[in-house]
Every structure is written in structure tokens, then in C-alpha cells.
Protein backbone atom coordinates (compact mmCIF):
# COMPACT_ATOMS: atom_id res chain seq x y z
CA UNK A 1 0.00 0.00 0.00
CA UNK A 2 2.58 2.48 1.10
CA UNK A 3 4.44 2.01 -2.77
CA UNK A 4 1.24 3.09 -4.28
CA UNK A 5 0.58 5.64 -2.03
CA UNK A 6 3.96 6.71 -2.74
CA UNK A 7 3.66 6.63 -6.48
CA UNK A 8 -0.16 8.35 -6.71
CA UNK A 9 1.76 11.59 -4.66
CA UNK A 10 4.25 11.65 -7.09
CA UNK A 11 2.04 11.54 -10.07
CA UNK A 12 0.61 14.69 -8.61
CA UNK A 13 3.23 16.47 -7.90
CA UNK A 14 5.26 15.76 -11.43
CA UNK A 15 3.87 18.85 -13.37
CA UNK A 16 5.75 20.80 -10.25
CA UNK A 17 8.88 18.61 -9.14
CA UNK A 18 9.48 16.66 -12.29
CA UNK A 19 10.69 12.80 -12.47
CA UNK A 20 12.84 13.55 -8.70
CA UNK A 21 12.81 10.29 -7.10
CA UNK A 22 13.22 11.63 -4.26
CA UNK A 23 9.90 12.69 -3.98
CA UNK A 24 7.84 11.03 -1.67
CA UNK A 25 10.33 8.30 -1.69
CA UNK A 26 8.84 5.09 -0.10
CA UNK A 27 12.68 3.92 1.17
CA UNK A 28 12.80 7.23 2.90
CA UNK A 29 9.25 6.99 4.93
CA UNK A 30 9.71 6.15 8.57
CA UNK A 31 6.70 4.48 10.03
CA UNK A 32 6.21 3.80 13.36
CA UNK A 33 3.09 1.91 15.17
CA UNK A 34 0.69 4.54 17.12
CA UNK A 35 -2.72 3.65 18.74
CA UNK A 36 -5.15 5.42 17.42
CA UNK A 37 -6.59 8.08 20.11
CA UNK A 38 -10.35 8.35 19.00
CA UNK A 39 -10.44 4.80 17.87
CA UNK A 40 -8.21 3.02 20.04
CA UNK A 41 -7.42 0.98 17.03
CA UNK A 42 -3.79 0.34 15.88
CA UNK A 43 -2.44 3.14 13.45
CA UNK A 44 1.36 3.21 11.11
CA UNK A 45 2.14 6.27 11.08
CA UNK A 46 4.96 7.43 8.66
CA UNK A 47 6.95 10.79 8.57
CA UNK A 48 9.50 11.56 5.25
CA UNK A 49 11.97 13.91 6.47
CA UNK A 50 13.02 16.99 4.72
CA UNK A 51 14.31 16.66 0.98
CA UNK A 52 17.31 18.85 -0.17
CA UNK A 53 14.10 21.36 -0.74
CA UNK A 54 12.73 21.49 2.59
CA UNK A 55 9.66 19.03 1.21
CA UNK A 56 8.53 16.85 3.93
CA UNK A 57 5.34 14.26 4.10
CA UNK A 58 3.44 12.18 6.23
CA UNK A 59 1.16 8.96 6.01
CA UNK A 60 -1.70 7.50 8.58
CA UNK A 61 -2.29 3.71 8.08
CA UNK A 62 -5.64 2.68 9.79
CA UNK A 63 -6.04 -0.60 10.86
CA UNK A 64 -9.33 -0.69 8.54
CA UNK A 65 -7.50 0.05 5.17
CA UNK A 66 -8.07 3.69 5.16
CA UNK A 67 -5.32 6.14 5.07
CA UNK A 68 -4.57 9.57 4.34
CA UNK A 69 -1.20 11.18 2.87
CA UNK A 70 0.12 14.78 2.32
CA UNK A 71 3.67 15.64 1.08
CA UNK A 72 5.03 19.10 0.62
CA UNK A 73 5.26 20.43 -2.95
CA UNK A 74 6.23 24.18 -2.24
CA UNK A 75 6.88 25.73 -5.86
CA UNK A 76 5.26 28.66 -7.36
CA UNK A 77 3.42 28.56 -10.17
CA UNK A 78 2.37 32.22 -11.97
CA UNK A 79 0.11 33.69 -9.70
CA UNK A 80 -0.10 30.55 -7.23
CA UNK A 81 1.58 28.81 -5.06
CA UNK A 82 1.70 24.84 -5.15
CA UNK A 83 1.79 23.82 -1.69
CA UNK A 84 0.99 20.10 -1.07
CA UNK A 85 -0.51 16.99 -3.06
CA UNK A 86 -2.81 14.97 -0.54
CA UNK A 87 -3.96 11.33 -1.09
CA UNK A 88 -6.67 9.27 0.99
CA UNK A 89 -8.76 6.52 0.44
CA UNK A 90 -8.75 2.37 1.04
CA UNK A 91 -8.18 -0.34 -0.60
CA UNK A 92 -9.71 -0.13 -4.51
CA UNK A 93 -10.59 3.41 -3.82
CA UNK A 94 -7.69 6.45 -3.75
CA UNK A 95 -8.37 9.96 -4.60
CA UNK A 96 -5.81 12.94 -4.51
CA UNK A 97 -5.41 16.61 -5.34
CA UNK A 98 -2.96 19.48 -5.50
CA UNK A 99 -3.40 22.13 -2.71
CA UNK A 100 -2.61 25.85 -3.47
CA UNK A 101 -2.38 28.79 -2.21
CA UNK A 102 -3.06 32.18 -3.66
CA UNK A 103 -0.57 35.70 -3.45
CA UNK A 104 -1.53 36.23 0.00
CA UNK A 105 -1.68 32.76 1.71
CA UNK A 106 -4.88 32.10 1.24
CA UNK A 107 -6.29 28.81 -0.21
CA UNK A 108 -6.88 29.60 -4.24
CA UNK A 109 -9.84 28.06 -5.45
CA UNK A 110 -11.09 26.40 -8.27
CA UNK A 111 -7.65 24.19 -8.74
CA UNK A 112 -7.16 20.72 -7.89
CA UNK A 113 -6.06 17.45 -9.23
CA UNK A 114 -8.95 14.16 -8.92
């Protein structure tokens, strides 16, 4: 799961950071075993440290197949500023988009990546 998770953020990110393997590299995620605190339920989660860019991600496995992903993209783009690609789902079923920001910080709309 965590290789296609993995591979889905870096197809969203590509028009931004090109072929970098480095991206969202699944040999550089650290995953550790958490508990859940509103479930209870046993949780991976996984932290990518800082690329030569400053680009950092993280991952939440969830015991029932779900998870959730975000990764740092952090390039501008004319008038907007490509922060993150997210990617959550389960199993069978993984959407994803590109997150940016407008000139003042602000969350541009009417952008995004299915």
C-alpha cells in the first residue's frame, strides 16, 4: 500500500517537481506503530523527512485500510503557489489533489487534481 501511495503523490506532484525520485520516496518513509486516540485501534504512522528542498510528508495507516497522505510540494506557479498533493482513500478506492495557495496565503480556489 505504502508504494502506491507513494507513487499516486508523485504523479501529482510531477507537473511541479518533475521525475525527482526523491519525492515522496517510499525507502525514505519512517513508520512507526501509534494507537489510534479516537479509535483506540492500531495506526502506522509514517513521517519523510526533509528533501534537499525542505519538502517533507506524512502517512496514517488505519487498521481498517483507510489512510490519508500529504507531502510538501512548495513551488510557485504564476500567480499561485503549489503547496501540497494529498492522497486518501482504502483499498480499490484512492483519490488525490494538488493544494494551493493564492498571493496572500490564502487557499486559491477552483484548482485541484482528482
Amino acid at each position: 500500500m505504502v508504494a502506491a501511495i507513494s507513487q499516486r503523490l508523485q504523479e501529482l506532484a510531477r507537473p511541479w517537481v518533475g521525475g525527482e525520485a526523491v519525492f515522496a520516496d517510499p525507502a525514505r518513509l519512517d513508520l512507526a506503530a501509534r494507537t489510534d486516540p479516537f479509535t483506540g485501534q492500531p495506526t502506522l504512522v509514517g513521517k519523510w523527512a526533509p528533501d534537499a528542498e525542505g519538502r517533507r510528508g506524512a502517512v496514517t495507516l488505519n487498521d481498517d485500510g483507510s489512510f490519508f497522505a500529504e507531502h510538501d510540494v512548495l513551488v510557485w506557479q504564476g500567480a499561485h503557489f503549489v503547496e501540497a498533493v494529498t492522497v486518501w482513500g482504502r483499498p480499490g478506492v484512492m483519490k488525490g489533489e494538488a493544494r494551493f495557495l493564492d498571493e496572500t496565503g490564502e487557499p486559491a480556489t477552483g484548482r485541484g487534481l482528482g
